[in-house]
Structure formats: C-alpha cells, structure tokens
N, C-alpha and C. Protein backbone atom coordinates (compact mmCIF):
# COMPACT_ATOMS: atom_id res chain seq x y z
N UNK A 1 114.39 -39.54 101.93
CA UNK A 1 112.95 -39.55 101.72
C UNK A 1 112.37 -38.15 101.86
N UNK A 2 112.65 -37.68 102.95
CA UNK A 2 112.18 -36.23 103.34
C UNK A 2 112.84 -34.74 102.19
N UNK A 3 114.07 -35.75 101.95
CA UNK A 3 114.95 -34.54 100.53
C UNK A 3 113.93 -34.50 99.04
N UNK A 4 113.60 -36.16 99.11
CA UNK A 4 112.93 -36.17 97.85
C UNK A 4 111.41 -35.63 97.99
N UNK A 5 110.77 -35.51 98.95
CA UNK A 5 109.10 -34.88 99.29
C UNK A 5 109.24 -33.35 98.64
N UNK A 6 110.77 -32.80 100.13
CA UNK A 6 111.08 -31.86 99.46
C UNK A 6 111.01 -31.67 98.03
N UNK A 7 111.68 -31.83 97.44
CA UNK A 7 112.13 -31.18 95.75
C UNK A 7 111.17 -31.94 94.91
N UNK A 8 110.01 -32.94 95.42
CA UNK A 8 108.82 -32.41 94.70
C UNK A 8 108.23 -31.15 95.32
N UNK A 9 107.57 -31.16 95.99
CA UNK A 9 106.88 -29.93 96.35
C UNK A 9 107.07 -28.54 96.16
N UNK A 10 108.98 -28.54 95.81
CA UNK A 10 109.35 -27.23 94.88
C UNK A 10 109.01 -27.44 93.85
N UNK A 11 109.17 -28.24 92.69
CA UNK A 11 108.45 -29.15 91.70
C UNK A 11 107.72 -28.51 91.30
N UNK A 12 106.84 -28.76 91.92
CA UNK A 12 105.12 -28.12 91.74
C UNK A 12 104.50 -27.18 91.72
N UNK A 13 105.06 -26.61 92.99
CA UNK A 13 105.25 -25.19 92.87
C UNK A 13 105.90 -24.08 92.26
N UNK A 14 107.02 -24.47 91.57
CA UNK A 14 107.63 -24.15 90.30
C UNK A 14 106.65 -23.78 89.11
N UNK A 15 106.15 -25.17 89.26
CA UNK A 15 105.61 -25.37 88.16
C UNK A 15 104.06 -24.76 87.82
N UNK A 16 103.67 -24.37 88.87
CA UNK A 16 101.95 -23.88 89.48
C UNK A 16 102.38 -22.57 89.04
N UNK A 17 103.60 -21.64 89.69
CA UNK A 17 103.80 -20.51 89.35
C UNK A 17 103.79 -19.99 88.03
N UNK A 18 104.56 -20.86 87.55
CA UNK A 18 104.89 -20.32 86.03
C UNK A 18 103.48 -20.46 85.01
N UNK A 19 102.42 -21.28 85.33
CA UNK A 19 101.67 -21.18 83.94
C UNK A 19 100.01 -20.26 84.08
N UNK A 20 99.77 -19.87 83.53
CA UNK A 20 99.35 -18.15 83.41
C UNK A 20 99.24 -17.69 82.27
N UNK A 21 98.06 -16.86 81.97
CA UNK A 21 97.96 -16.29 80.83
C UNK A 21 99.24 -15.02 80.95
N UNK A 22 99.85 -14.50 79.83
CA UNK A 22 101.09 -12.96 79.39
C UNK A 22 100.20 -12.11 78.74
N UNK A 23 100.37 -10.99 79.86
CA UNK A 23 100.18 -9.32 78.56
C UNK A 23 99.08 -9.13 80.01
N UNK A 24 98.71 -8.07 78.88
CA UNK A 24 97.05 -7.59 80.15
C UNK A 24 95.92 -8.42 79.80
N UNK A 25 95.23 -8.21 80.13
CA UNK A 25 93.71 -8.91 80.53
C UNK A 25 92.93 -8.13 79.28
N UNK A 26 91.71 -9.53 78.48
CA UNK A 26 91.01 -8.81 77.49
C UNK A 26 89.62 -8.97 78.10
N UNK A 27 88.73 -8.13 77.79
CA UNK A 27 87.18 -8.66 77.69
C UNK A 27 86.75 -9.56 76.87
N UNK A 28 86.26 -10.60 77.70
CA UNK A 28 85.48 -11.62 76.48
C UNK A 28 84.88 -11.45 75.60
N UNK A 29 84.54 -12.62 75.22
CA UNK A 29 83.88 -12.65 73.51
C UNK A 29 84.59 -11.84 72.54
N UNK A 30 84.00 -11.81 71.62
CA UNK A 30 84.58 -11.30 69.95
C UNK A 30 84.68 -9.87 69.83
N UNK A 31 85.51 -9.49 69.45
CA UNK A 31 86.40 -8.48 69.36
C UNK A 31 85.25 -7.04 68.92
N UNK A 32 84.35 -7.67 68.10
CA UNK A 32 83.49 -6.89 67.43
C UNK A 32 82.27 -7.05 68.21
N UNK A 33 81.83 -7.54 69.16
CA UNK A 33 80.38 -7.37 69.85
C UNK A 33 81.19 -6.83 71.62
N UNK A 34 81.74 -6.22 71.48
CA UNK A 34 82.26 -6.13 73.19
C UNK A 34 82.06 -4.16 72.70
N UNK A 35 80.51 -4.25 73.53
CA UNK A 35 79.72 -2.93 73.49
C UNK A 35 80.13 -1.92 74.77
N UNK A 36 81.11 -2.17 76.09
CA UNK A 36 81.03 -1.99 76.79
C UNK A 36 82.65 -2.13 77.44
N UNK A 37 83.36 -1.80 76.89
CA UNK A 37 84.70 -2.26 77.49
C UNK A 37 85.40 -1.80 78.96
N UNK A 38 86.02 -2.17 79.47
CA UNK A 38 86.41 -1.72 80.94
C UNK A 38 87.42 -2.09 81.54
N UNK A 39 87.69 -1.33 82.27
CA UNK A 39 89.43 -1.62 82.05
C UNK A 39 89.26 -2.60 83.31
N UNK A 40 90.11 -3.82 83.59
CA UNK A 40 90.33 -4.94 84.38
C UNK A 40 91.65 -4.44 85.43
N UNK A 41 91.87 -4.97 86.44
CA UNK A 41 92.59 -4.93 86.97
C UNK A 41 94.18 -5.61 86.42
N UNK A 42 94.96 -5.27 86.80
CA UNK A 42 96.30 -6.13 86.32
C UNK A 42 96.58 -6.96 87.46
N UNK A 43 96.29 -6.67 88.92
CA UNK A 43 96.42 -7.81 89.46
C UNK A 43 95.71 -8.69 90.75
C-alpha cells in the first residue's frame, strides 16, 4: 500500500516537472504591436 502511494506521488511529480513552456520567454500580444520589448528573466 505504502509502495503504491509511493510511485504515485513520483507519478506526479514526474509528471508536474516535465510540462512547461521550451525556448525563452516572449512578450505578449502580437508580434507587431509589442512597442516596448524587455528582456524577461530565464528563470
């Protein structure tokens, strides 16, 4: 019982880790009205 709690809870956390935007960070909105750009942190 306690094996199976276990290896959900890696599970999940597996699974929490992995999903995430890839690459760097953009400024919102449309490509063509972003009057003001700035660089974001990476993390």
């Amino acid at each position: 019982m306690k094996l199976a709690l276990l290896a959900a809870a890696l599970l999940a956390c597996t699974m929490l880790a992995a999903c995430g935007k890839k690459g760097p960070p953009d400024p919102p909105g449309p490509a063509n009205e972003i009057t003001w750009p700035r660089v974001y942190p990476t993390h």
